[in-house]
Protein backbone atom coordinates (compact mmCIF):
# COMPACT_ATOMS: atom_id res chain seq x y z
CA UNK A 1 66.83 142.99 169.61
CA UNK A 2 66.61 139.34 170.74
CA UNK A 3 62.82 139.88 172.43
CA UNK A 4 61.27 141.53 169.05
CA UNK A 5 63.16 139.04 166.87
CA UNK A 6 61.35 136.22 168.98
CA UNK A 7 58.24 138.18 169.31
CA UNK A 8 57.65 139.06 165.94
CA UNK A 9 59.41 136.56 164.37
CA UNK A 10 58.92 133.38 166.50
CA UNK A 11 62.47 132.97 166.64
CA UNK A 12 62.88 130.84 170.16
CA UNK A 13 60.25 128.24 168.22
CA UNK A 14 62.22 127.44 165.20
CA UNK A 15 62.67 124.22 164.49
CA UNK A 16 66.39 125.01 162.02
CA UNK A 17 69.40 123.17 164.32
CA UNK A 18 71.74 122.02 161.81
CA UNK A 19 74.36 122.90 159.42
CA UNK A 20 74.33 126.30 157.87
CA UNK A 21 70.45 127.07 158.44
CA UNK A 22 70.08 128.54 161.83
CA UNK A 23 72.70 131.49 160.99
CA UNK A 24 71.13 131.97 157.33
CA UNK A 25 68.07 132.13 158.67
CA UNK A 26 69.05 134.48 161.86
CA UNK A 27 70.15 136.57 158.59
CA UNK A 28 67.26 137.16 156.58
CA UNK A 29 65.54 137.92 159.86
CA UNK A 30 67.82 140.66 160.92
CA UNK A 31 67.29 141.71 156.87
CA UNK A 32 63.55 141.83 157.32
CA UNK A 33 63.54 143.52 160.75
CA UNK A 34 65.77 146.22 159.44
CA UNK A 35 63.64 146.77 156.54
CA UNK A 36 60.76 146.99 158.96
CA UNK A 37 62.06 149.80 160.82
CA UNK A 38 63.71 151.95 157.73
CA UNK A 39 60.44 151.95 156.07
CA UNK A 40 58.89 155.48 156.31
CA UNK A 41 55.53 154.91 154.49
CA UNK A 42 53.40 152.95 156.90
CA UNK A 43 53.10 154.11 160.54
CA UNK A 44 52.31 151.17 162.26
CA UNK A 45 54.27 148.24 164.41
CA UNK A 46 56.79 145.78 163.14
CA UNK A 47 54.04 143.36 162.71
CA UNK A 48 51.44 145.12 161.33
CA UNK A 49 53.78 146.20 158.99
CA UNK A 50 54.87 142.08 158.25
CA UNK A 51 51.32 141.84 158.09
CA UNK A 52 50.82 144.17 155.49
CA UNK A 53 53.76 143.16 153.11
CA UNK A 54 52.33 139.58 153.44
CA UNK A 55 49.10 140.70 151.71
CA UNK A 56 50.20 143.46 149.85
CA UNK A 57 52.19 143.88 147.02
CA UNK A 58 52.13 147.19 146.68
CA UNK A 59 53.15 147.38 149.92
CA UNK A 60 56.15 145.17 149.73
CA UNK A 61 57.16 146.86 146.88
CA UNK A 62 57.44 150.26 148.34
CA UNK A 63 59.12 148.38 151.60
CA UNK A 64 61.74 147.26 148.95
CA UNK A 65 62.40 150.76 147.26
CA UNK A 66 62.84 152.38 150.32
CA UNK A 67 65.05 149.94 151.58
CA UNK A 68 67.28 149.35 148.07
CA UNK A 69 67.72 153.38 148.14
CA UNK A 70 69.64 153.27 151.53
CA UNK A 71 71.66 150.55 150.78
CA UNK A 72 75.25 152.39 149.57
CA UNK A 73 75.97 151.80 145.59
């Protein structure tokens, strides 16, 4: 986990060291990354797929509903 969070996420070059922000951000990239690999629609790698919610809206958008409808209610 900790080589593609650094690949794809730069992780290791992060400049967050204090307070709160390093394990808030270490969050939201474990949310992304998850979200990466639960989403069905695009057959591609974990960042092509970044890539392609970055530009894409629609995209992003169907990342998000596939990813809100496996989260438990």
């Amino acid at each position: 986990m900790h080589w593609i969070l650094d690949i794809t996420f730069r992780e290791d070059e992060s400049r967050i060291r204090k307070g709160d922000g390093p394990e808030n951000i270490a969050v939201l990239r474990h949310l992304g990354l998850n979200a990466m690999k639960k989403s069905s629609g695009i057959k591609d790698s974990i960042p092509s797929k970044i890539r392609r919610a970055m530009f894409s809206d629609k995209v992003r958008e169907s990342i998000m509903k596939q990813v809100m409808n496996i989260l438990p209610s």
